[in-house]
C-alpha atoms as a PDB file:
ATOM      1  CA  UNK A   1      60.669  60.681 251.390  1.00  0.00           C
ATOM      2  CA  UNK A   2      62.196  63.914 250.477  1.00  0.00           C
ATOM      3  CA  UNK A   3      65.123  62.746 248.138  1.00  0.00           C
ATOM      4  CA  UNK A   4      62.026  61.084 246.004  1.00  0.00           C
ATOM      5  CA  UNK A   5      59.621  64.146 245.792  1.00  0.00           C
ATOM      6  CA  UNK A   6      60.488  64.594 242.059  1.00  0.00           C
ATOM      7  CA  UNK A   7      60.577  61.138 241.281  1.00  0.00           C
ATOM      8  CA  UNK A   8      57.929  59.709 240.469  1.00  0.00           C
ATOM      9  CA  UNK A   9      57.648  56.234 239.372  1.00  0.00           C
ATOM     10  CA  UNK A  10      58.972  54.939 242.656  1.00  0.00           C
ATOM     11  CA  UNK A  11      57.241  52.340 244.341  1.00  0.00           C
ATOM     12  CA  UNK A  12      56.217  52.498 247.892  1.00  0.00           C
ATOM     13  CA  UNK A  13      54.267  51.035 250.798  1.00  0.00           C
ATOM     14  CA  UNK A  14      51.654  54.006 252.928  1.00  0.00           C
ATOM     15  CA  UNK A  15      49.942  53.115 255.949  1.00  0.00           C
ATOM     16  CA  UNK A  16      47.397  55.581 256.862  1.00  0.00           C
ATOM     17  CA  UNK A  17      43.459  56.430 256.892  1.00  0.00           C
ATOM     18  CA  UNK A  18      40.852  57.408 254.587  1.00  0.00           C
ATOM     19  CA  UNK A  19      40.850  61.320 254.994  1.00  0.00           C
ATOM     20  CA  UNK A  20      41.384  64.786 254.570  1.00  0.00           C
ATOM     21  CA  UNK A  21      39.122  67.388 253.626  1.00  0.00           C
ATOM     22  CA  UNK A  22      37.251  65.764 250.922  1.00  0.00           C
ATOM     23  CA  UNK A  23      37.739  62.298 252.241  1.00  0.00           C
ATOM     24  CA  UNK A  24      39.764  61.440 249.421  1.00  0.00           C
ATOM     25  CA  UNK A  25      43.130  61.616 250.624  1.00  0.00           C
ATOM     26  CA  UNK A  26      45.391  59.012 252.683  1.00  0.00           C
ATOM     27  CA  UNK A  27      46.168  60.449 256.416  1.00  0.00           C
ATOM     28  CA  UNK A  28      49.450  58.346 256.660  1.00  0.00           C
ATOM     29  CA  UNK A  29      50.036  56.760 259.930  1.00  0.00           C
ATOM     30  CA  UNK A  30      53.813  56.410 259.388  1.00  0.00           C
ATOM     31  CA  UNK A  31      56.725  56.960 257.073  1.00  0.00           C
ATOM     32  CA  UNK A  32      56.256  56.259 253.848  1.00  0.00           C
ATOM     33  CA  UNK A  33      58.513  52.768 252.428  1.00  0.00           C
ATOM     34  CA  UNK A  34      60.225  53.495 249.584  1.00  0.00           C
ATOM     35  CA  UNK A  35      60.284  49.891 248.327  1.00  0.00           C
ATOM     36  CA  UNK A  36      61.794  50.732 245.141  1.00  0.00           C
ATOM     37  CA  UNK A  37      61.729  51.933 241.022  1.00  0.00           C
ATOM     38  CA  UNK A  38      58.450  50.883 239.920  1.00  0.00           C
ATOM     39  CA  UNK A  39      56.324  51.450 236.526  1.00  0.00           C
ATOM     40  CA  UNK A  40      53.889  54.329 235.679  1.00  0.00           C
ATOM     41  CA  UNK A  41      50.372  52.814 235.121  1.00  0.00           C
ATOM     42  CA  UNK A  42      49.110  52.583 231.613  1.00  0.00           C
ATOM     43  CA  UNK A  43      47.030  55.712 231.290  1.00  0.00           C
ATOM     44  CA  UNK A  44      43.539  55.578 230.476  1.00  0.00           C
ATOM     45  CA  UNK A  45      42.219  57.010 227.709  1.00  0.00           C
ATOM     46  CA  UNK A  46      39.682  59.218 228.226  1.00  0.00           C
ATOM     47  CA  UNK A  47      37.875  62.671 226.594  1.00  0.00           C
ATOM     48  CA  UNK A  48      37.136  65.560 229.067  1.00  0.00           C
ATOM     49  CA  UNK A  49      33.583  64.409 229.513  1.00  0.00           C
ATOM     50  CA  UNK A  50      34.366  61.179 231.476  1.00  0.00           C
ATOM     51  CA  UNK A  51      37.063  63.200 233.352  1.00  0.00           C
ATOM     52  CA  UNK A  52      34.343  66.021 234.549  1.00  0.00           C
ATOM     53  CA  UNK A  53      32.467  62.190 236.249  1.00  0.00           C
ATOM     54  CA  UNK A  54      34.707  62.228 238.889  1.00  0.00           C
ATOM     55  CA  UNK A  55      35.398  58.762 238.278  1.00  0.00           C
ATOM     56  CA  UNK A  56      38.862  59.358 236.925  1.00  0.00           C
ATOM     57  CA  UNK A  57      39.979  61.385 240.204  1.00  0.00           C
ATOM     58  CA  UNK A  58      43.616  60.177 241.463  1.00  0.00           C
ATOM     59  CA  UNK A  59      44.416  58.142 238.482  1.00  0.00           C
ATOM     60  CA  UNK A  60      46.849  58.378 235.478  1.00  0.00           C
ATOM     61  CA  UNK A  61      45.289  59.541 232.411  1.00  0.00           C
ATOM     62  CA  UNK A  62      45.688  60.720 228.457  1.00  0.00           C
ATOM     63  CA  UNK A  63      44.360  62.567 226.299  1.00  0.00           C
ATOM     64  CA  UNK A  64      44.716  64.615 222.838  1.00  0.00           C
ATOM     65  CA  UNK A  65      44.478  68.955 222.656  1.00  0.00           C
ATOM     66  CA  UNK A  66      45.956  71.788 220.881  1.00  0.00           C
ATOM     67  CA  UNK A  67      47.911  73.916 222.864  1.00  0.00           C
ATOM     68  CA  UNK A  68      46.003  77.462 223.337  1.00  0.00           C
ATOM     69  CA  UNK A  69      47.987  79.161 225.975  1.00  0.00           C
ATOM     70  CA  UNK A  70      51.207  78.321 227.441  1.00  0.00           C
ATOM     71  CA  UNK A  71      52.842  79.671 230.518  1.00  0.00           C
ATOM     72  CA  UNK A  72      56.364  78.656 232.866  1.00  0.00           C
ATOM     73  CA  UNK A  73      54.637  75.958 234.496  1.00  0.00           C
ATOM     74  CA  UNK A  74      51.037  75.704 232.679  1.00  0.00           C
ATOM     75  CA  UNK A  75      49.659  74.892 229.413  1.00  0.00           C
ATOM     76  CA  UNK A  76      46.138  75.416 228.814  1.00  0.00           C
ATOM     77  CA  UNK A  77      44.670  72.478 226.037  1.00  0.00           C
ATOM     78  CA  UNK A  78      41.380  72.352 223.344  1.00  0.00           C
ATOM     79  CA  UNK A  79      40.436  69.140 224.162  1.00  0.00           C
ATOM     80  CA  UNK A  80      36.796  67.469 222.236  1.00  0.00           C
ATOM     81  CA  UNK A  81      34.378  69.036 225.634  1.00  0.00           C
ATOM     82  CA  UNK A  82      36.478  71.963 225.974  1.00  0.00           C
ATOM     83  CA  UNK A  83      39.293  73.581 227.520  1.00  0.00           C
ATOM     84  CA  UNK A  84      41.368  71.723 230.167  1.00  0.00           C
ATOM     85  CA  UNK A  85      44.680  73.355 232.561  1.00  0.00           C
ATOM     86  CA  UNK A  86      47.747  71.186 232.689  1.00  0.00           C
ATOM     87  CA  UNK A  87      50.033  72.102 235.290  1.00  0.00           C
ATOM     88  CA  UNK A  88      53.675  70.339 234.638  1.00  0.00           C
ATOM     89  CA  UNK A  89      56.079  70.166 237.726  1.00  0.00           C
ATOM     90  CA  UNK A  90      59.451  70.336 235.343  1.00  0.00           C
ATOM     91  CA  UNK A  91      58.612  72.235 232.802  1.00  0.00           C
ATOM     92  CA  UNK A  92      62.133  72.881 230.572  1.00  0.00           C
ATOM     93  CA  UNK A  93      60.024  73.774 227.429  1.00  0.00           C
ATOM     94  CA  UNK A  94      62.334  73.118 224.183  1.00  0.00           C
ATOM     95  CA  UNK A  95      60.063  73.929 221.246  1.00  0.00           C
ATOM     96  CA  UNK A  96      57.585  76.800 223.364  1.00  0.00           C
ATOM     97  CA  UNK A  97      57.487  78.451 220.297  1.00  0.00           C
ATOM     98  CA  UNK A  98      56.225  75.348 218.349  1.00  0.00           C
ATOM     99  CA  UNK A  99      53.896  74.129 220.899  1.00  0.00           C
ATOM    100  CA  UNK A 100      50.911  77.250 220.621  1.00  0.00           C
ATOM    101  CA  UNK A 101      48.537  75.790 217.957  1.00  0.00           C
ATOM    102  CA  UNK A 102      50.059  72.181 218.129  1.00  0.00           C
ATOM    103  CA  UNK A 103      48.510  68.924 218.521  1.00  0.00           C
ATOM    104  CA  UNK A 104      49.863  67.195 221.795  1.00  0.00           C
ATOM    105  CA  UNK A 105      49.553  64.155 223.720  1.00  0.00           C
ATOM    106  CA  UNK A 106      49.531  64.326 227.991  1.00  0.00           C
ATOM    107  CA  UNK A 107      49.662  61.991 230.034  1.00  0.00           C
ATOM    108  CA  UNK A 108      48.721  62.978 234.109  1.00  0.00           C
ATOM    109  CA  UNK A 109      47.029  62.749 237.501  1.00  0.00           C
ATOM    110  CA  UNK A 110      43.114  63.833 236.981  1.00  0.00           C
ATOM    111  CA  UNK A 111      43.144  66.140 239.857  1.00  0.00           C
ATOM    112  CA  UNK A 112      39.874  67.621 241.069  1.00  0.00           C
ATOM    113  CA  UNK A 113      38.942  71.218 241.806  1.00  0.00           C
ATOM    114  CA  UNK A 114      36.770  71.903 244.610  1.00  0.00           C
ATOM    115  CA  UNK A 115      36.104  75.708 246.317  1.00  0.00           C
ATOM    116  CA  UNK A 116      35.930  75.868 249.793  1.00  0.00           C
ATOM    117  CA  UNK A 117      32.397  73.984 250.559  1.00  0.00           C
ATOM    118  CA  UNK A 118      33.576  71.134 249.104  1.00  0.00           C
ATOM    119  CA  UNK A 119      31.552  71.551 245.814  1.00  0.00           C
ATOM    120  CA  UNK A 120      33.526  70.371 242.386  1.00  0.00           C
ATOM    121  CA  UNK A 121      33.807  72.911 239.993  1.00  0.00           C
ATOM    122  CA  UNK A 122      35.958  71.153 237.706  1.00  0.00           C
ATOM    123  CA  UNK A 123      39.360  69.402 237.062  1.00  0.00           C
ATOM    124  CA  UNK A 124      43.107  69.735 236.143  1.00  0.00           C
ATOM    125  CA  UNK A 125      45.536  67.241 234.360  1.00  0.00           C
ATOM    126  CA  UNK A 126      48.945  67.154 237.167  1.00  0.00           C
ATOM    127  CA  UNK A 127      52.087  66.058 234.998  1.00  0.00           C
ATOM    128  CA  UNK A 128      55.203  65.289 236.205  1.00  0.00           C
ATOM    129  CA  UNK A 129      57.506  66.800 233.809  1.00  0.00           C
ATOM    130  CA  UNK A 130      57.690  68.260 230.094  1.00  0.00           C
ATOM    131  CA  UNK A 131      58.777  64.510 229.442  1.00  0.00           C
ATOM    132  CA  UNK A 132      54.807  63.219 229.529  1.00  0.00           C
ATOM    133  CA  UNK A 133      53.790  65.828 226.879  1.00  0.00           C
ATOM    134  CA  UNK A 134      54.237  64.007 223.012  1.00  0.00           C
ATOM    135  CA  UNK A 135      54.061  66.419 219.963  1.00  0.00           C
ATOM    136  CA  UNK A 136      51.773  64.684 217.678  1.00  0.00           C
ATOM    137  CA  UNK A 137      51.308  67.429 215.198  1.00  0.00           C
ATOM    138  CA  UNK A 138      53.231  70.276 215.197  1.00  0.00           C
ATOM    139  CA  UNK A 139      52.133  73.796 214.407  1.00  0.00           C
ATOM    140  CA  UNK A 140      53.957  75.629 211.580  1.00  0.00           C
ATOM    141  CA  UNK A 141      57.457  76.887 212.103  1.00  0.00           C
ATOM    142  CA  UNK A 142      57.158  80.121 210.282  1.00  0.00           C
ATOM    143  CA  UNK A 143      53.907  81.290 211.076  1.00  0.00           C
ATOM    144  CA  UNK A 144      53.863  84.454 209.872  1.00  0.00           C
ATOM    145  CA  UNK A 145      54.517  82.644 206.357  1.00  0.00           C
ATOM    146  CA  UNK A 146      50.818  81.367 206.987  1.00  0.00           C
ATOM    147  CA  UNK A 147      48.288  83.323 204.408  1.00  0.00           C
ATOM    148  CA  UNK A 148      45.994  85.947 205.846  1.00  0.00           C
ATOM    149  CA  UNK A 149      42.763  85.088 207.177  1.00  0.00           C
ATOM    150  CA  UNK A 150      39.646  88.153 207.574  1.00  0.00           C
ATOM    151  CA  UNK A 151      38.972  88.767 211.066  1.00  0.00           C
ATOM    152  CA  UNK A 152      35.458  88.557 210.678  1.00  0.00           C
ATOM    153  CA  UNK A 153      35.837  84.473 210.056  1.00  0.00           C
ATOM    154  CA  UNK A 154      38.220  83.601 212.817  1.00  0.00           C
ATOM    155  CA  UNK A 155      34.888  82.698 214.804  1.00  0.00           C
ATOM    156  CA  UNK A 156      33.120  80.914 212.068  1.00  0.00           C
ATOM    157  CA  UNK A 157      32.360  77.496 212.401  1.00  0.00           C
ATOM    158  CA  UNK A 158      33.318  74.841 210.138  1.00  0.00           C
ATOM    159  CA  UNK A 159      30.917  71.420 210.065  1.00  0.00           C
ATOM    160  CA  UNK A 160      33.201  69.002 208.933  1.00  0.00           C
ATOM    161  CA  UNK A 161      36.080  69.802 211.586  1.00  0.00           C
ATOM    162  CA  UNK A 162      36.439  67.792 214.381  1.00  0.00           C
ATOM    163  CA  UNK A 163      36.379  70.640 217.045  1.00  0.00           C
ATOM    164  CA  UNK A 164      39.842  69.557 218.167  1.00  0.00           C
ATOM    165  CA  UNK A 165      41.782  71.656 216.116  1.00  0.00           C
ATOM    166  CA  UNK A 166      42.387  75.044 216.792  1.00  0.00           C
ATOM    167  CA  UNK A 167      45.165  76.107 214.316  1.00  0.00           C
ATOM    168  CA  UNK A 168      47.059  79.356 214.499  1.00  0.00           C
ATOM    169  CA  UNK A 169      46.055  81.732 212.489  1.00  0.00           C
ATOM    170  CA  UNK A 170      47.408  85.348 210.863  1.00  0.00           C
ATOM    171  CA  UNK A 171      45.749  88.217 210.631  1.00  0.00           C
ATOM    172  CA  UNK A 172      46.521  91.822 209.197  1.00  0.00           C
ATOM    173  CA  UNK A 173      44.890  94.754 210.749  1.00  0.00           C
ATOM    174  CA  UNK A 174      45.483  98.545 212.992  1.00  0.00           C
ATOM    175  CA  UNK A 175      45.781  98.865 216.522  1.00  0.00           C
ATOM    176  CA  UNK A 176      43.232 100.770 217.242  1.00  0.00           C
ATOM    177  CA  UNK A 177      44.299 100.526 221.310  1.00  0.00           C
ATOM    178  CA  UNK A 178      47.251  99.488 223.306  1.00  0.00           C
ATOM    179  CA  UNK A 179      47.731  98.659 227.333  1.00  0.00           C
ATOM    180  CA  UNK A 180      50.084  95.853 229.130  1.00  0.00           C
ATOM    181  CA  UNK A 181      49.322  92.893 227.727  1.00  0.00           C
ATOM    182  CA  UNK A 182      46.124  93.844 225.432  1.00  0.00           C
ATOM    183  CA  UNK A 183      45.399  95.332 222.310  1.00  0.00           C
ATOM    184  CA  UNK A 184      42.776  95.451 219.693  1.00  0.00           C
ATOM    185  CA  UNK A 185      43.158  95.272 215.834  1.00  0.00           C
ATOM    186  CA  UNK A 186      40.503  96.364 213.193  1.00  0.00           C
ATOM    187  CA  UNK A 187      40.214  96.150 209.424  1.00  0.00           C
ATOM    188  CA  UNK A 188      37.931  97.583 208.088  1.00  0.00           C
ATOM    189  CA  UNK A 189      34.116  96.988 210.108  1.00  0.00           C
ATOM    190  CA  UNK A 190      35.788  93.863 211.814  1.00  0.00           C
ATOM    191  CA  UNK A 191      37.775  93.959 215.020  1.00  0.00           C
ATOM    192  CA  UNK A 192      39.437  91.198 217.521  1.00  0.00           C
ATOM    193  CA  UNK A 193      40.857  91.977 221.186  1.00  0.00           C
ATOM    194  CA  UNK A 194      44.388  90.220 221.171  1.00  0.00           C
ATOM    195  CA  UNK A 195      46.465  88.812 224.129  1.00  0.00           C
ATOM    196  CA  UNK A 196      49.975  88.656 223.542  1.00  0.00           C
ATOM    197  CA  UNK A 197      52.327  86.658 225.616  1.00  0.00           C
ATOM    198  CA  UNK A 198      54.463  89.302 226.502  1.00  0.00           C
ATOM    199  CA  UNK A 199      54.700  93.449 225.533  1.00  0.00           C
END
């Protein structure tokens, strides 16, 4: 099966037992049948909630978030329910620096997280490439031409949003203190703690 590993899509025939460590797996019994090119499922459409059920484990999914981190191989989303990791096998980014703060649609494997007794402590979205990732709404392309927001209201909350959207924002400010990969910028009584991608 090794000339298929990043192919997926294929159909195939597995003969095997119920198994493995959470007794959710296949034990196969034999070789695996490629039988040929077959056709992703059509995902189910689903909000973080139902995913967090357990229901959903194994199968093909989709859902809506805003991009909030992004690293080689690993976007983290705002979905409606909170915050959900995507990890993407082929991840050949082409607009990184327009998906932070955009709108995206994934389709994936629900995967479930367990720690070592077997208790669930959450779940992951598995994606095959960059390929099952749509831009729906794109964050701005200059955003440093974005006007300046106070510090002190990047926290507020605003009743009539949907809670999806987490836009980009732009602040001004000092840095009042500086390691790898940290800093923290104040104006005037306000202050935030900022990650940046890189130094």
């Amino acid at each position: 099966i090794s000339p298929y590993l990043k192919q997926e899509g294929m159909y195939v025939e597995i003969q095997g037992s119920v198994g493995g460590s959470n007794g959710m797996a296949i034990v196969p019994s034999s070789f695996v049948t490629v039988l040929g090119k077959g056709r992703m499922p059509e995902p189910l459409r689903v909000s973080l909630d139902y995913l967090l059920t357990g229901n959903y484990d194994a199968k093909w999914v989709q859902l809506d978030g805003v991009v909030v981190a992004l690293e080689k191989q690993r976007l983290t989303l705002n979905v409606n329910g909170g915050r959900l990791v995507v990890w993407v096998n082929e991840s050949d980014w082409k607009d990184q620096d327009r998906l932070l703060g955009s709108l995206v649609q994934v389709s994936g494997v629900c995967s479930p997280i367990f720690n070592n007794r077997q208790q669930r402590l959450g779940v992951r979205l598995l994606v095959p490439s960059a390929d099952w990732i749509e831009m729906i709404d794109a964050s701005p392309e200059n955003p440093f031409d974005m006007p300046v927001r106070a510090i002190g209201s990047l926290l507020q909350s605003n009743p009539r949003s949907s809670g999806l959207r987490t836009p980009l924002r732009k602040i001004t400010g000092v840095v009042t203190y500086k390691e790898p990969q940290m800093l923290f910028v104040q104006n005037g009584s306000d202050a935030v703690r900022v990650f940046p991608r890189d130094d």
